[in-house]
Protein backbone atom coordinates (compact mmCIF):
# COMPACT_ATOMS: atom_id res chain seq x y z
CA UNK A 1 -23.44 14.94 36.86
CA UNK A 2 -24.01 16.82 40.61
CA UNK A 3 -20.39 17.98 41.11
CA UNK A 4 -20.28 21.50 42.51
CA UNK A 5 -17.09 23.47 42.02
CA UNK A 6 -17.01 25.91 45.12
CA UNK A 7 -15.66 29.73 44.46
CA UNK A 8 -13.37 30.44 47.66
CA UNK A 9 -11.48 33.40 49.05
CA UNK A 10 -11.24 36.24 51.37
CA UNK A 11 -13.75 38.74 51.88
CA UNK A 12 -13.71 41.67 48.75
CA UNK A 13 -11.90 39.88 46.58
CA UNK A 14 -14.16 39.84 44.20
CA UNK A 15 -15.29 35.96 43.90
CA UNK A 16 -18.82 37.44 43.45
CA UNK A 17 -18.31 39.54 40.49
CA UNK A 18 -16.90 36.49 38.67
CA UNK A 19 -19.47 33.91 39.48
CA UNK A 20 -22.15 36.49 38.11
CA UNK A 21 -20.07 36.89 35.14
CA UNK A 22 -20.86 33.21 34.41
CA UNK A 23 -24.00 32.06 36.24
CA UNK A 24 -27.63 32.21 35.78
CA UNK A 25 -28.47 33.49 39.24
CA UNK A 26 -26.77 36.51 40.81
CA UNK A 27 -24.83 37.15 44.13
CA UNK A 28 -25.75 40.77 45.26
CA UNK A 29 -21.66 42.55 45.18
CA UNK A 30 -20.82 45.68 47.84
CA UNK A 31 -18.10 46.64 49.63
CA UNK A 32 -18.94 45.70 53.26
CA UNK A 33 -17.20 42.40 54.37
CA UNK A 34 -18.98 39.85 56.09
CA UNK A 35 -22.45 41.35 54.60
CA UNK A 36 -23.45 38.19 52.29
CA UNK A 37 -25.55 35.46 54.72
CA UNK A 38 -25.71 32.69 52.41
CA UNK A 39 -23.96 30.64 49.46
CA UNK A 40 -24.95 31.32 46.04
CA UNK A 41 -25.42 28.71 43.58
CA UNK A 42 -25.58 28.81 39.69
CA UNK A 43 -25.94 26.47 37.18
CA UNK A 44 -23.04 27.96 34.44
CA UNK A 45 -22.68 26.71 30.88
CA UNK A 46 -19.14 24.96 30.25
CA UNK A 47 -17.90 26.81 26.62
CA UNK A 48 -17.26 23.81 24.29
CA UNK A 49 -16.54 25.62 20.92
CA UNK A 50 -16.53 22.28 19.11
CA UNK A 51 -20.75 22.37 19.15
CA UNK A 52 -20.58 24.58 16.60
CA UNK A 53 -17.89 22.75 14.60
CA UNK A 54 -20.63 20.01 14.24
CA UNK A 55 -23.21 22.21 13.27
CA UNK A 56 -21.25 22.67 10.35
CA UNK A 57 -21.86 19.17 8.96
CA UNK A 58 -25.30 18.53 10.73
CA UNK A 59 -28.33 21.02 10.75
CA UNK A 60 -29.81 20.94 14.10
CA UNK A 61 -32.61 23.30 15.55
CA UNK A 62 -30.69 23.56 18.98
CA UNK A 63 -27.22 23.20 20.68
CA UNK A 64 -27.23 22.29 24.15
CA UNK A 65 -24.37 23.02 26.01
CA UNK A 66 -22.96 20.87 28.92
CA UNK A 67 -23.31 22.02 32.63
CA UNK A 68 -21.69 22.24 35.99
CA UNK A 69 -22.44 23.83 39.36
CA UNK A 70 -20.74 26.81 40.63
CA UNK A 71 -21.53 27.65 44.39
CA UNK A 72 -20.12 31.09 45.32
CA UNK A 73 -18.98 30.75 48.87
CA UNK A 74 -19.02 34.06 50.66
CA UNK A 75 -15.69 35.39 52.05
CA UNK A 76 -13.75 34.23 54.53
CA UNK A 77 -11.64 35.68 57.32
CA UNK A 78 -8.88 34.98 59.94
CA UNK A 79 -10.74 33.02 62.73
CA UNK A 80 -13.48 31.54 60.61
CA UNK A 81 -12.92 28.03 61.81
CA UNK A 82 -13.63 29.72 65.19
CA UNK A 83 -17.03 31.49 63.57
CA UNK A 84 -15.40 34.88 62.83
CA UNK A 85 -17.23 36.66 60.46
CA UNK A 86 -19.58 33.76 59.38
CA UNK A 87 -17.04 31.35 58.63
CA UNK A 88 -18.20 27.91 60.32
CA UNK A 89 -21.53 28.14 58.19
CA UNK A 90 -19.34 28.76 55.05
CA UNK A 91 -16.80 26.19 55.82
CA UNK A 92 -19.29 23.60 55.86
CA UNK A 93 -20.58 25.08 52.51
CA UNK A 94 -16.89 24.06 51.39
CA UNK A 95 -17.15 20.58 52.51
CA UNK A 96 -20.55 19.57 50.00
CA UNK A 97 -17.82 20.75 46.96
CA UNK A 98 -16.11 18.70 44.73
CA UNK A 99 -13.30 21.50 43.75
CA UNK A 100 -12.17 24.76 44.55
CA UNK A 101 -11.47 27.81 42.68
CA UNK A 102 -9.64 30.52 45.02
CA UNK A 103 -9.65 33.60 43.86
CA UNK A 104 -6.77 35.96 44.99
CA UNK A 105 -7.38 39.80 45.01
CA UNK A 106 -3.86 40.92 42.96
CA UNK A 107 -5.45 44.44 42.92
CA UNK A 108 -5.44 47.84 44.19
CA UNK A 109 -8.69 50.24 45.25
CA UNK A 110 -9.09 52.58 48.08
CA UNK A 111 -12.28 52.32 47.86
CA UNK A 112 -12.00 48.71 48.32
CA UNK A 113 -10.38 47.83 51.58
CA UNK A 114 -8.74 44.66 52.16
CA UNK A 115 -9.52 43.36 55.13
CA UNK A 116 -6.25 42.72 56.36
CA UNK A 117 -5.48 46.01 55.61
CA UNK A 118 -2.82 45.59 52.52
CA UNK A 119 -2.88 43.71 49.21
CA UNK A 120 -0.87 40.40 49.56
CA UNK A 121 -2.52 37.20 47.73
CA UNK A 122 0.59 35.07 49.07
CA UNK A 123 -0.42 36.00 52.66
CA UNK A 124 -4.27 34.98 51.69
CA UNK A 125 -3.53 31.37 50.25
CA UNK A 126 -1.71 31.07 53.43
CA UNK A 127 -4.53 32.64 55.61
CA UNK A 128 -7.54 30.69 53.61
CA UNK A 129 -5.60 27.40 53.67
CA UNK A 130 -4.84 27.40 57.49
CA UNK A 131 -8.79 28.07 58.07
CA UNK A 132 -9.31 24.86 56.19
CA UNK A 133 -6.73 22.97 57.97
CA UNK A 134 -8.00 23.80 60.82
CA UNK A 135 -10.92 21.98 60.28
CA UNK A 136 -9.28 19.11 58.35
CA UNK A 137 -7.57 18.49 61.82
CA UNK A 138 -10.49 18.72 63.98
CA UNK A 139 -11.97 16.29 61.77
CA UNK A 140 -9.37 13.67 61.85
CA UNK A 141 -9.19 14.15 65.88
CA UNK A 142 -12.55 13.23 66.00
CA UNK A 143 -12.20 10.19 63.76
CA UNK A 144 -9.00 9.46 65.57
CA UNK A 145 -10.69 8.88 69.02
CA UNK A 146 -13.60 6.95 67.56
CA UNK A 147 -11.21 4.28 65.84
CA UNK A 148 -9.36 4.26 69.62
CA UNK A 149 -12.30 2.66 71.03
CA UNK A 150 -12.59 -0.22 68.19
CA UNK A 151 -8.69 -0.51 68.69
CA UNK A 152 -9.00 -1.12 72.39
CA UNK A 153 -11.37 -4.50 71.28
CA UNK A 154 -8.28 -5.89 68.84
CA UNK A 155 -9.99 -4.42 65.73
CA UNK A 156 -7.08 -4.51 64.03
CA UNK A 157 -8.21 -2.19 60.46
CA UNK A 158 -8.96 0.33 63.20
CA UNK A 159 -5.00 0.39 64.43
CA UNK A 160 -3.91 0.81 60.91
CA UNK A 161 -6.78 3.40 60.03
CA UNK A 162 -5.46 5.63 63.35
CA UNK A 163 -1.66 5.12 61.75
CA UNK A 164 -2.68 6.22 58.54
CA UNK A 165 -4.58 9.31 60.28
CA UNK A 166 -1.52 9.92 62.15
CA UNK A 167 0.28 10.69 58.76
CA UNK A 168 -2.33 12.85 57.83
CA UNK A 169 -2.29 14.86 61.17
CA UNK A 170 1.39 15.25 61.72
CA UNK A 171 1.12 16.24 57.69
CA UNK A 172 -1.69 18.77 58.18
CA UNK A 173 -0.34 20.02 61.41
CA UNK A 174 3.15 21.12 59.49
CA UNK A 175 0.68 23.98 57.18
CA UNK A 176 0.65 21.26 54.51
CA UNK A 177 -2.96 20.44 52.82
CA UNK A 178 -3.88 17.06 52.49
CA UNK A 179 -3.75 16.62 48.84
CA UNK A 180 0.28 16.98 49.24
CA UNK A 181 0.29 13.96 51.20
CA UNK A 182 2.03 10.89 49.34
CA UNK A 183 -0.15 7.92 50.56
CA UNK A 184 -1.07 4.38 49.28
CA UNK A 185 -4.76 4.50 47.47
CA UNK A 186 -5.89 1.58 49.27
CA UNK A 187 -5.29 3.76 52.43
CA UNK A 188 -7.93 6.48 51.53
CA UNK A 189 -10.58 4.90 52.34
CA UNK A 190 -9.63 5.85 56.15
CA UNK A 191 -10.35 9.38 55.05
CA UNK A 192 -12.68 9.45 52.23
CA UNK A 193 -15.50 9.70 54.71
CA UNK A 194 -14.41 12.67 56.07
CA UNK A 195 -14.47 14.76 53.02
CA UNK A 196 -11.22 17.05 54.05
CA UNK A 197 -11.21 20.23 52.83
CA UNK A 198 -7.55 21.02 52.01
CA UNK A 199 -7.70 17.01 50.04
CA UNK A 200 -10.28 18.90 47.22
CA UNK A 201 -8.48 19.98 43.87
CA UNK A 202 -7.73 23.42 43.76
CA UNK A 203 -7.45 26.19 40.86
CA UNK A 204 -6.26 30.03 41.67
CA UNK A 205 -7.77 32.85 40.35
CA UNK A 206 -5.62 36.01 40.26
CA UNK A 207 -8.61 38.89 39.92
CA UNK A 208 -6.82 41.93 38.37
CA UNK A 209 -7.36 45.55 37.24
CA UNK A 210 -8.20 46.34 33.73
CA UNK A 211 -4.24 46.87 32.51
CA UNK A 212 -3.44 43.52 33.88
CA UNK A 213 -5.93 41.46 32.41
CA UNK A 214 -3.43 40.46 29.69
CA UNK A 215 0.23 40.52 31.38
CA UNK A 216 -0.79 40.39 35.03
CA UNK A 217 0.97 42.32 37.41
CA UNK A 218 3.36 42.50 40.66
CA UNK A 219 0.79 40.25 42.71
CA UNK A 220 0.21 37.97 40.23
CA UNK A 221 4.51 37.03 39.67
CA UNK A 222 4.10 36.71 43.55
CA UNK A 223 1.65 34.12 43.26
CA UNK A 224 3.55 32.37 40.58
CA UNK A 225 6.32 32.28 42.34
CA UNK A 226 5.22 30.97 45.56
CA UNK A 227 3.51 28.09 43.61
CA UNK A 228 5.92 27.28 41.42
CA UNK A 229 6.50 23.43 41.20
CA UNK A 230 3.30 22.67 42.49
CA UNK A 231 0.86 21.05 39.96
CA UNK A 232 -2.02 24.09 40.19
CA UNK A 233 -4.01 25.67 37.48
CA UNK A 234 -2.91 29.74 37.56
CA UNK A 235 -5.48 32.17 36.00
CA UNK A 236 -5.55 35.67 35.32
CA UNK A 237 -9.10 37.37 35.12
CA UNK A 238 -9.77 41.05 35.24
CA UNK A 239 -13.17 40.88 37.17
CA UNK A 240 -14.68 44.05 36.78
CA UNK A 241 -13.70 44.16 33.10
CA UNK A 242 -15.29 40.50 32.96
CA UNK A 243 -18.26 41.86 34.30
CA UNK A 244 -19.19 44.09 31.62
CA UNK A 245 -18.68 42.06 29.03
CA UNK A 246 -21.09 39.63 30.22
CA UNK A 247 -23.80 42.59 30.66
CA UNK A 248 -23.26 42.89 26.59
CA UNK A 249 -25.83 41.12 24.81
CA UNK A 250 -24.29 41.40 21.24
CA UNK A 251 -22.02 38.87 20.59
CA UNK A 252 -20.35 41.55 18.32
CA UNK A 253 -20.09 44.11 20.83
CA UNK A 254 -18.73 41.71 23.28
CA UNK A 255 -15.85 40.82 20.67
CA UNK A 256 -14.73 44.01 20.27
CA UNK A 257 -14.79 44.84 24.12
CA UNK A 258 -12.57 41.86 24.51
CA UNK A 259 -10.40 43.06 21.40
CA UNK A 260 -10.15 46.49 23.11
CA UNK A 261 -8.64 44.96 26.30
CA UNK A 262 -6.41 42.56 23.85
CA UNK A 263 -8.01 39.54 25.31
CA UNK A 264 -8.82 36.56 22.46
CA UNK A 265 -12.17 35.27 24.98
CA UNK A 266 -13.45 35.76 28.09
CA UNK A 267 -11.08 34.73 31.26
CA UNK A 268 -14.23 33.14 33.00
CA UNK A 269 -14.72 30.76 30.24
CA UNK A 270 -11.33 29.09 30.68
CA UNK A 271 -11.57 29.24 33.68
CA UNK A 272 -15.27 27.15 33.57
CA UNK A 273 -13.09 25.13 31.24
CA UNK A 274 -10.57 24.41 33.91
CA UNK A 275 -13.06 23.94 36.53
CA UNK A 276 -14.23 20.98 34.22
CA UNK A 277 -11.18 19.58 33.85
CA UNK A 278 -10.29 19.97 37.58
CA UNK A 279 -13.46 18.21 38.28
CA UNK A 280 -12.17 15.05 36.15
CA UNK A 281 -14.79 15.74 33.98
CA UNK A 282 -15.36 14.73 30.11
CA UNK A 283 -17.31 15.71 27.19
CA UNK A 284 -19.34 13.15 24.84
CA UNK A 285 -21.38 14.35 21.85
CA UNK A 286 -25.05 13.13 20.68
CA UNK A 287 -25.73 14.53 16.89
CA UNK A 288 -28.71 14.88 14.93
CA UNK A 289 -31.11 17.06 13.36
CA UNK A 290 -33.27 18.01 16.59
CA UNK A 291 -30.78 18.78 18.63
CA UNK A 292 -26.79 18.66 19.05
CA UNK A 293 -25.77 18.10 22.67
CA UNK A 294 -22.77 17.92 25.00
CA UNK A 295 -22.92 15.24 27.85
CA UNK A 296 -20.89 15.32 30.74
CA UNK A 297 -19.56 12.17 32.07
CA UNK A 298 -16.40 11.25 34.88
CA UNK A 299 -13.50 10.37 32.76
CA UNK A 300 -13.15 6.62 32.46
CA UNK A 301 -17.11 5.64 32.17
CA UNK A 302 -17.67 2.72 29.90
CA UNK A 303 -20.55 3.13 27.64
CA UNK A 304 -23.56 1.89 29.19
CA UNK A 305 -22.56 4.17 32.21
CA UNK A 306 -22.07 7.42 29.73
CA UNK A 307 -25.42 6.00 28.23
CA UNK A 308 -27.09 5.96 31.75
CA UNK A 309 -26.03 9.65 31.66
CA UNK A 310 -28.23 10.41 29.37
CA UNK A 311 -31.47 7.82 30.27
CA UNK A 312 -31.46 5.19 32.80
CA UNK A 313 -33.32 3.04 30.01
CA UNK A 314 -30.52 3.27 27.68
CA UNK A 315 -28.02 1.70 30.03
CA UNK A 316 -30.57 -0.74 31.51
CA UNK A 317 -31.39 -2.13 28.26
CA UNK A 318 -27.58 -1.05 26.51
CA UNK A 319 -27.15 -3.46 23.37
CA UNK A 320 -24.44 -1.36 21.82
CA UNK A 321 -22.75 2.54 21.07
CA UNK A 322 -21.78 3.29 17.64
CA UNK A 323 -19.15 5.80 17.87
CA UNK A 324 -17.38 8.38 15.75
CA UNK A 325 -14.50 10.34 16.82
CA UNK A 326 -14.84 14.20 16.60
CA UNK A 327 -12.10 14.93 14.79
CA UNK A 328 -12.98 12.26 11.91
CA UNK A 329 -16.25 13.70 12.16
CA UNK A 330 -15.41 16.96 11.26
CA UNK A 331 -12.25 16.50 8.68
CA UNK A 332 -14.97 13.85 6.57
CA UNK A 333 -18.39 15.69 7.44
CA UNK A 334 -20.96 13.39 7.58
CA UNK A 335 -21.93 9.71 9.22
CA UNK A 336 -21.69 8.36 5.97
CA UNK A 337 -18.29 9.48 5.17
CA UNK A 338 -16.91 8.26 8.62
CA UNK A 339 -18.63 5.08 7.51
CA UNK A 340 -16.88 5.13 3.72
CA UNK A 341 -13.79 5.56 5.48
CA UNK A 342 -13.69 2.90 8.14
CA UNK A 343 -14.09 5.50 10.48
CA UNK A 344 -17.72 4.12 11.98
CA UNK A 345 -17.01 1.97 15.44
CA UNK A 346 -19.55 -0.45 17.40
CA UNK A 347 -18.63 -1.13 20.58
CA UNK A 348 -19.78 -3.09 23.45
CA UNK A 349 -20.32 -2.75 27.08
CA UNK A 350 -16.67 -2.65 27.88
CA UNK A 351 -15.93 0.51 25.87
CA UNK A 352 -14.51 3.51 27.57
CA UNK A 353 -15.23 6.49 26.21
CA UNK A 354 -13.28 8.96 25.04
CA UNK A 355 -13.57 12.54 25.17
CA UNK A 356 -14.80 14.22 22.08
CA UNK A 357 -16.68 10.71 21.26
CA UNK A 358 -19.96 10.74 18.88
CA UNK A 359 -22.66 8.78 20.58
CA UNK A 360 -25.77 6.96 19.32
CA UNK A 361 -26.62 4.23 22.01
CA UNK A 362 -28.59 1.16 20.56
CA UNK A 363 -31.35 -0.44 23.56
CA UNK A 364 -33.64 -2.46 24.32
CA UNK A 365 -35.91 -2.54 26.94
């Protein structure tokens, strides 16, 4: 699936020391704002512990772990819709996402400066998300005065396409992001070519010091407070602490770092996890003795499309998907149990599939 998740935030937050916690390619890190010249992109693996659940009942000679991109978006600033620092470049970056992750600096260092000169992650979601509306609104304008001229010749979908853009401009124009907006669905297709940037799903990230990786800290009930009632994701990741973890390569010796800072996994992982989720994403299973493999797939694809997913032949020539569900999987422990049991499904071209689903696809082509 080619759905990026972007990493946003203000300069020195430390958005780059968590995407190289979790991606194959590295952003260089320093303390000089405005010093990175280009977006970094990694390919990260999404943590699905329930791989080696079915590795339990079926020996394999490789796991293969789902996917999704991460793009690391350097830092913005105050005036970046106006090209301060190098924020037009970057907000375009923004725009090729699917999601956002924002990560909020909710810690101290002198050696560190924030670029607005004090620590205050309330004042940044408020400085980030008025850059982006910005933009949303010189978007719309645009679109706005190009519907106008259809308008003027009685087209009358244009006149309720600039009413509809109205709403969103009087919406945006109040500090409000577009996703907040209450509108009918057949309506956003007025919009959905415009790819706003404050309509993407968003996650926060609260990037703390080593003490607060567990409870947070002052910045982080600040946070929580000034998004409480709105339906976000909130996560709590000591960065630097994340950091050397991943530069562990003993799985043991990464255990017992995360024991010592009373943490049960790593932050990053659930927050790849969320990033997934965020991304209305889903997980199917193929099983078998070469390999055992997750699939990523949009939640509500039928099974010729999740088939397609993994080889345009299967879904070209789809005859049927017999399915197991994880969970039976795993309480009988075999394909032949599940079958014993009832618990063995063909299904046809109209199946949805669920997340957690065993695939084998039959074809024909």
């Amino acid at each position: 699936m080619a759905l990026q998740c972007g990493i946003i935030g203000l300069t020195n937050t430390g958005k780059t020391t968590i995407f190289n916690c979790i991606s194959n390619t590295k952003g260089e890190t320093n303390a000089f704002a405005f010093s990175a010249v280009k977006s970094n992109i990694g390919v990260i693996q999404v943590p699905d512990p329930r791989l080696y659940e079915l590795e339990k009942h079926q020996v394999t000679e490789k796991i293969v772990h789902t996917t999704v991109e991460i793009v690391d978006i350097p830092g913005l600033a105050k005036g970046s819709n106006k090209g301060e620092g190098v924020g037009n470049k970057f907000l375009g970056d923004i725009r090729n996402t699917d999601a956002l992750i924002h990560v909020l600096r909710c810690f101290d260092d002198d050696a560190l400066p924030h670029i607005d000169g004090s620590v205050d992650p309330v004042r940044d979601i408020e400085t980030v998300d008025f850059e982006l509306q910005v933009k949303d609104l010189e978007s719309i304008e645009k679109k706005i005065q190009r519907l106008e001229k259809l308008a003027k010749s009685g087209d009358k979908d244009a006149k309720h396409g600039i009413e509809v853009l109205n709403r969103y401009r009087d919406h945006i124009g109040n500090f409000r992001n577009a996703r907040t907006l209450e509108i009918k669905e057949d309506e956003k297709k007025y919009v959905d070519d415009l790819f706003l940037l404050t309509m993407k799903p968003v996650m926060y990230v609260c990037n703390v010091d080593e003490k607060s990786a567990v409870t947070g800290n002052k910045y982080v009930t600040r946070v929580r407070e000034a998004l409480h009632g709105k339906d976000v994701e909130i996560l709590v990741i000591a960065g630097a602490v994340e950091a050397e973890i991943a530069e562990l390569e003993s799985m043991d010796d990464r255990l017992a770092f995360l024991s010592d800072a009373g943490l049960d996994e790593p932050g990053v992982d659930k927050m790849v996890r969320a990033a997934y989720k965020m991304l209305n994403l889903q997980t199917f299973f193929t099983v078998g003795p070469k390999e055992i493999r997750a699939w990523t797939i949009k939640k509500g694809m039928t099974a010729p499309q999740a088939a397609g997913v993994i080889h345009s032949d299967l879904e070209r020539g789809f005859i049927r998907a017999e399915v197991m569900k994880y969970v039976d999987f795993v309480k009988l422990g075999s394909e032949h149990a599940c079958r014993e049991a009832g618990k063995f499904y063909i299904e046809g071209k109209s199946y949805i599939v669920e997340d957690g689903d065993i695939l084998h696809i039959r074809f024909n082509v």
